[in-house]
Protein backbone atom coordinates (compact mmCIF):
# COMPACT_ATOMS: atom_id res chain seq x y z
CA UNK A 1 0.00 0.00 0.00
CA UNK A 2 1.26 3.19 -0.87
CA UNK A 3 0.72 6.32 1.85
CA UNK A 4 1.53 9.92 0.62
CA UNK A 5 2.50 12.02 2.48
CA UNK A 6 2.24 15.88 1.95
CA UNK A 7 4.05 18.32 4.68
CA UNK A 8 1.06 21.23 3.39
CA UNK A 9 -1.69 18.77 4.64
CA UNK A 10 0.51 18.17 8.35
CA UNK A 11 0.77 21.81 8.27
CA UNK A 12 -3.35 22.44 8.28
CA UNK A 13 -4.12 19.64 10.57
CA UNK A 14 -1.53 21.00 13.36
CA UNK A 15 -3.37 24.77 12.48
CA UNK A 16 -6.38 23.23 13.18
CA UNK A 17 -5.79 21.51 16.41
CA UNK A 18 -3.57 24.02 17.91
CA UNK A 19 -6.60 26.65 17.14
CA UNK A 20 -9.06 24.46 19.20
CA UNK A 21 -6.61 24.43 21.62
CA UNK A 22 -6.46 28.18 21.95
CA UNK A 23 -3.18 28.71 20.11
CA UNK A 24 -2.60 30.51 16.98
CA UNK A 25 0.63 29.53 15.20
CA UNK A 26 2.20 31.71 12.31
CA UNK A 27 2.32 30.03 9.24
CA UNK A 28 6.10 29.74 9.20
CA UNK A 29 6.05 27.69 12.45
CA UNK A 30 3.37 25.33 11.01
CA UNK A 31 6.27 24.86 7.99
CA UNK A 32 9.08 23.71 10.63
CA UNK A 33 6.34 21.44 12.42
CA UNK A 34 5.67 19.67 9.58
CA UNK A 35 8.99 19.28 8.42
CA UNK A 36 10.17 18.01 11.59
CA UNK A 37 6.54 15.44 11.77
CA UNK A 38 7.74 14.47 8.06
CA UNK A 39 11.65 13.89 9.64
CA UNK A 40 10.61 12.24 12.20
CA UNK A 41 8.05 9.65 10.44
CA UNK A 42 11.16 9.14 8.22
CA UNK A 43 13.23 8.71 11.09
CA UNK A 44 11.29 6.07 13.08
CA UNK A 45 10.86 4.13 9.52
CA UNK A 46 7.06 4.62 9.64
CA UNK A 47 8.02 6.32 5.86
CA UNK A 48 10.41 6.31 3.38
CA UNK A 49 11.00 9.49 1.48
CA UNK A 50 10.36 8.87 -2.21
CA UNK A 51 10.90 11.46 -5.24
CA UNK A 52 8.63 11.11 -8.18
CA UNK A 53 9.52 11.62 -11.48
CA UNK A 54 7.63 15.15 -11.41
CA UNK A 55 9.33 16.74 -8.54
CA UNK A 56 12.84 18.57 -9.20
């Protein structure tokens, strides 16, 4: 089974739960959250990081 992953989606879901839980996080620390969620799924071998042939 393949699972995508895309760092943009990780991004709105921790905006979305941090706002219920009263905080409001600037967009560039939603980036570095979901970079380090994606690093750390990588790291833990939950994911491998693949490139597809349309990404540079």
């Amino acid at each position: 089974m393949d699972v995508y992953i895309d760092t943009e989606e990780i991004a709105e879901f921790f905006y979305m739960e941090l706002v219920k839980r009263g905080y409001v996080p600037k967009e560039i620390e939603l980036e570095e959250i979901a970079d380090i969620t994606f690093d750390y799924l990588i790291a833990k071998c939950i994911i491998d990081e693949e490139w597809d042939e349309y990404q540079s």
